[in-house]
C-alpha atoms as a PDB file:
ATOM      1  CA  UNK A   1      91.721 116.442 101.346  1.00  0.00           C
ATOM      2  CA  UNK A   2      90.669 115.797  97.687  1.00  0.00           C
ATOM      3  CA  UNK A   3      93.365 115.811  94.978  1.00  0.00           C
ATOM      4  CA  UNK A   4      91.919 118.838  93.853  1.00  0.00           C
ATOM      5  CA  UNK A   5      92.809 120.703  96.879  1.00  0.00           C
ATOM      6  CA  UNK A   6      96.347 118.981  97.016  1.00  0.00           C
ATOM      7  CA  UNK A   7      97.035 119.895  93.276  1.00  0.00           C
ATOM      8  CA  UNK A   8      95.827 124.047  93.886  1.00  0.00           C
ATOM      9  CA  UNK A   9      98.069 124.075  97.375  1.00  0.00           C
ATOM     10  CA  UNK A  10     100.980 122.610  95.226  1.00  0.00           C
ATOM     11  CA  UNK A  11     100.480 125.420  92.774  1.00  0.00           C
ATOM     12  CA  UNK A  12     100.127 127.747  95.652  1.00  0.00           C
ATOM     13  CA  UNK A  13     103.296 127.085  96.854  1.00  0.00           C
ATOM     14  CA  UNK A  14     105.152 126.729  93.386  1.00  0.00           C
ATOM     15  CA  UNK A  15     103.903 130.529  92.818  1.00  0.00           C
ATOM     16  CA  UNK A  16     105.720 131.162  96.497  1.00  0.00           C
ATOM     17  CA  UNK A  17     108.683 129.446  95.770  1.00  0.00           C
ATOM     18  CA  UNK A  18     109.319 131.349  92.648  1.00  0.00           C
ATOM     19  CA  UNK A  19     108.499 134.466  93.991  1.00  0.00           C
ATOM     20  CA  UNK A  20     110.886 133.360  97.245  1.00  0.00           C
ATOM     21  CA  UNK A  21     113.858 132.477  94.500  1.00  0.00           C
ATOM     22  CA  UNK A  22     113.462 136.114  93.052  1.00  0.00           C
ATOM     23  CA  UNK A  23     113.923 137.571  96.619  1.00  0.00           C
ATOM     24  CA  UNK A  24     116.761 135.621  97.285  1.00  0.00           C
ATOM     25  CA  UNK A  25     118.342 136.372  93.726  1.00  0.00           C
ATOM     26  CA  UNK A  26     117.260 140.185  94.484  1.00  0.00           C
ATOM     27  CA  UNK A  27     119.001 139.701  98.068  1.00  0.00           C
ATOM     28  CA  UNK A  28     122.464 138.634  96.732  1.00  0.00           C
ATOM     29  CA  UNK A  29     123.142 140.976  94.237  1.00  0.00           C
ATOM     30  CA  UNK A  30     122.248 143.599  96.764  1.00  0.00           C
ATOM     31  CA  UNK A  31     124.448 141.772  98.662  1.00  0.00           C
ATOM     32  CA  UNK A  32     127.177 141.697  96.215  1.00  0.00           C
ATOM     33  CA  UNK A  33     127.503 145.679  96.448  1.00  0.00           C
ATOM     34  CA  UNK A  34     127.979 145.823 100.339  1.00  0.00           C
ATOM     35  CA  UNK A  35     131.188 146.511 101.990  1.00  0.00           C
ATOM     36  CA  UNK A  36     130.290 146.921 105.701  1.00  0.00           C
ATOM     37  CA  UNK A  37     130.701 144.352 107.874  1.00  0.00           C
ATOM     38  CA  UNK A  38     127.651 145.138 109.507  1.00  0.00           C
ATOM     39  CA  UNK A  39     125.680 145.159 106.023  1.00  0.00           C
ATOM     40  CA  UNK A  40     127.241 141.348 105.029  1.00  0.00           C
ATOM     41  CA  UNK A  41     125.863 140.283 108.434  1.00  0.00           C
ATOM     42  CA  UNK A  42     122.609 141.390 107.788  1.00  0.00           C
ATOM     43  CA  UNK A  43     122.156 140.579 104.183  1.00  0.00           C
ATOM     44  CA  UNK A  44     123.739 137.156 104.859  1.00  0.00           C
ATOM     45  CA  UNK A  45     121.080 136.700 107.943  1.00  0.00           C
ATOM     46  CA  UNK A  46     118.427 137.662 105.200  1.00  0.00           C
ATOM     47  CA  UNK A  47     119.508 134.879 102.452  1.00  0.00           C
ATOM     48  CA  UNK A  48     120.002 132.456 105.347  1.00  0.00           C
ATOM     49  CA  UNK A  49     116.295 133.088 106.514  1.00  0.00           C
ATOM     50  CA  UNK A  50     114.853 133.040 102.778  1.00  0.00           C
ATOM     51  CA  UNK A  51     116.554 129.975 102.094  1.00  0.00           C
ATOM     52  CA  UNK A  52     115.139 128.441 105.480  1.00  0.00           C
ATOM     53  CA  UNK A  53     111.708 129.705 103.893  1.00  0.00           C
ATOM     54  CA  UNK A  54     112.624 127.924 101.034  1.00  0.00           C
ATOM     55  CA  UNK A  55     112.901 124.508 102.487  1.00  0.00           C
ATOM     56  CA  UNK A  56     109.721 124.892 104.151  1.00  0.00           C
ATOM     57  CA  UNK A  57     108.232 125.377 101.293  1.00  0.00           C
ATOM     58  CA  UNK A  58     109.711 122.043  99.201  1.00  0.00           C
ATOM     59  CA  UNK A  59     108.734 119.972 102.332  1.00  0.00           C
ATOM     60  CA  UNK A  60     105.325 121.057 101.888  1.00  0.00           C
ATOM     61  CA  UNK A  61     105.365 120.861  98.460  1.00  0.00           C
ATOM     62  CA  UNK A  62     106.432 116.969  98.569  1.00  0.00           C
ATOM     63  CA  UNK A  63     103.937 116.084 100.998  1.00  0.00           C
ATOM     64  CA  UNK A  64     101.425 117.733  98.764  1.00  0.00           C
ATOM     65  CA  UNK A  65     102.708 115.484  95.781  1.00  0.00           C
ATOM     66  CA  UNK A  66     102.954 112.020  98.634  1.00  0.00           C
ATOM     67  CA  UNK A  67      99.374 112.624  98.984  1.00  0.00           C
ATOM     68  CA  UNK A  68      98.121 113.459  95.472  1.00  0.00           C
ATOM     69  CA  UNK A  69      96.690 110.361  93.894  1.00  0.00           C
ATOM     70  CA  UNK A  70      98.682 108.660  91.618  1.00  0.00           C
ATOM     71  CA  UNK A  71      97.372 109.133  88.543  1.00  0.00           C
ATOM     72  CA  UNK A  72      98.270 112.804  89.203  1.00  0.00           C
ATOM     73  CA  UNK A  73     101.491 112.287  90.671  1.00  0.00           C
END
């Protein structure tokens, strides 16, 4: 993989991330107005599975970055 193709995946997934962040934010002020138990359960599965999203991306992201040359690191 050229560092060209590193560099555009990295952006890729910085574009995912941020959009992932907004979800999350979105989630936990819906979130926030819940009462039912049922409803915190859910919502709290939701976050739990965004934030696992989350990490996936930043691994990927750093080995992106590992593997970019380092002039461009």
């Amino acid at each position: 993989m050229n560092s060209t193709m590193s560099s555009e995946r990295y952006e890729v997934l910085q574009d995912d991330l941020d959009a992932l962040l907004e979800r999350i934010e979105a989630s936990l002020t819906w979130l926030l107005k819940k009462n039912s138990p049922n409803e915190l359960q859910s919502g709290l599965a939701r976050c739990q599975r965004q934030l696992d999203e989350g990490r996936s991306f930043l691994t990927e992201m750093e080995r992106e970055a590992r593997s970019a040359p380092l002039q461009f690191r």
